[in-house]
Protein backbone atom coordinates (compact mmCIF):
# COMPACT_ATOMS: atom_id res chain seq x y z
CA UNK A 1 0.00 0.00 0.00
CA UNK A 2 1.34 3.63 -1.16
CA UNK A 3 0.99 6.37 1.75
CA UNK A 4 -0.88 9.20 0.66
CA UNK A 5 0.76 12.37 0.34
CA UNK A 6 0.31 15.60 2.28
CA UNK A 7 -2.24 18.01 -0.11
CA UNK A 8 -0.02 20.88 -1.36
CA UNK A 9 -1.17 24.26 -0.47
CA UNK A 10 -3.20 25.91 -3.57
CA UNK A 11 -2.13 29.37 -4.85
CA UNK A 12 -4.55 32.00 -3.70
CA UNK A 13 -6.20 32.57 -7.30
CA UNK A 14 -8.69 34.89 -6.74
CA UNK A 15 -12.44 33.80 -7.81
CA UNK A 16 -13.74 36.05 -10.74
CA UNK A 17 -16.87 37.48 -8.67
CA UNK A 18 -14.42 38.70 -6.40
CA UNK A 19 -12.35 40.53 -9.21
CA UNK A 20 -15.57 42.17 -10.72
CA UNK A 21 -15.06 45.40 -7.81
CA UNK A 22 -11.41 46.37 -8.55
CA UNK A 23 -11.13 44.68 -12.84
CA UNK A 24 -11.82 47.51 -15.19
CA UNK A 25 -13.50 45.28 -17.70
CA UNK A 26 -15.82 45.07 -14.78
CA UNK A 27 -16.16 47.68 -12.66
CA UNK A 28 -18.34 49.90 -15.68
CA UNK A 29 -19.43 47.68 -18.33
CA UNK A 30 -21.63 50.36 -19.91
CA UNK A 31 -18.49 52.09 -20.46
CA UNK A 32 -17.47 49.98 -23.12
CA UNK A 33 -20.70 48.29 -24.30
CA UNK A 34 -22.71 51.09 -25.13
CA UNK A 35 -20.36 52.47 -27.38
CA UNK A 36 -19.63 48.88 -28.77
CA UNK A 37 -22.93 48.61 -29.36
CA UNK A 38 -23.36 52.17 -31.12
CA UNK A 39 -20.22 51.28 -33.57
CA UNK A 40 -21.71 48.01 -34.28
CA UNK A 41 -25.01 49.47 -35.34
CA UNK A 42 -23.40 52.21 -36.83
CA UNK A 43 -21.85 50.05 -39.35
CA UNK A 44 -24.66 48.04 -39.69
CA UNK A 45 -26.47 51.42 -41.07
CA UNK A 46 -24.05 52.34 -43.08
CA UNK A 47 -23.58 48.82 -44.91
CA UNK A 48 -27.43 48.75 -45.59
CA UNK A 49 -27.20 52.68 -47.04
CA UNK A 50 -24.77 51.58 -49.06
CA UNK A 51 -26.31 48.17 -50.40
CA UNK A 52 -29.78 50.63 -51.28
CA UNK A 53 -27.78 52.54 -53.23
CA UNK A 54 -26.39 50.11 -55.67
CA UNK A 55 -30.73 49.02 -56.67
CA UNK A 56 -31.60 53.09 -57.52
CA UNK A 57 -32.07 53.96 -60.87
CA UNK A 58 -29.40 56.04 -62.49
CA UNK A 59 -32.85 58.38 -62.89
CA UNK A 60 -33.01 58.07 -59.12
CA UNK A 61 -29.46 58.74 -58.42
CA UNK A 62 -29.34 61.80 -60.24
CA UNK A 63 -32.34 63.30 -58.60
CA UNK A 64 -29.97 63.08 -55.28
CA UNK A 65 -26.84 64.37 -57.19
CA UNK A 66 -24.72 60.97 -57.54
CA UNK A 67 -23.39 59.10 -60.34
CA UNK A 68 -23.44 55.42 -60.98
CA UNK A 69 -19.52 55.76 -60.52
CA UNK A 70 -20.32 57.49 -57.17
CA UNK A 71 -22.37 54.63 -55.74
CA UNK A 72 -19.69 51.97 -56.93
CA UNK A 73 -16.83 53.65 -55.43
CA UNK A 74 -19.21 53.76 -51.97
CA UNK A 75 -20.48 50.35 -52.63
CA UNK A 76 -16.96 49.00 -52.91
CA UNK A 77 -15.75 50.83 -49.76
CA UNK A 78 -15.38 48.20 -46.23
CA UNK A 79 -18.40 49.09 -44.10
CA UNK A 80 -16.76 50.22 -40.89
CA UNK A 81 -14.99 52.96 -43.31
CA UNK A 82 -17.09 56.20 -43.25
C-alpha cells in the first residue's frame, strides 16, 4: 500500500466574482458596451445605405446628385470605413 501524500497548499487565485469590484473590464461595463454597441449598429447602417444605393435607378441617383460611378466607389468601400 502507497501512503498518501500531504495536499499541497493551492495558490490564492482569486475567484472572478471577487475581481468584478477592482477589474476595469468590470467595474463599468456600460463604459465599453454602449459604445460597442453604437459602432456596431453604426456600421450596420451604413452597410445597408450603401447596399440601397447600388438598386436606384441612375434616374433616381441623379435626382440626389450621384453618379453610378459614385455609388460603386461607396459600394466598394469596407463598411466600418465612413
Amino acid at each position: 500500500m502507497t501512503a498518501m501524500r500531504p495536499a499541497r497548499p493551492q495558490p490564492d487565485i482569486p475567484r472572478p466574482d471577487a475581481t468584478k469590484g477592482t477589474d476595469p473590464l468590470w467595474s463599468a461595463p456600460s463604459k465599453w458596451i454602449d459604445p460597442t454597441i453604437r459602432t456596431l449598429l453604426r456600421w450596420e447602417d451604413r452597410r445597408r445605405q450603401r447596399r440601397a444605393l447600388l438598386y436606384l435607378s441612375d434616374a433616381m441617383l441623379k435626382d440626389i446628385g450621384l453618379s453610378r460611378a459614385d455609388v460603386e466607389n461607396e459600394a466598394a468601400k469596407p463598411f466600418w470605413m465612413p
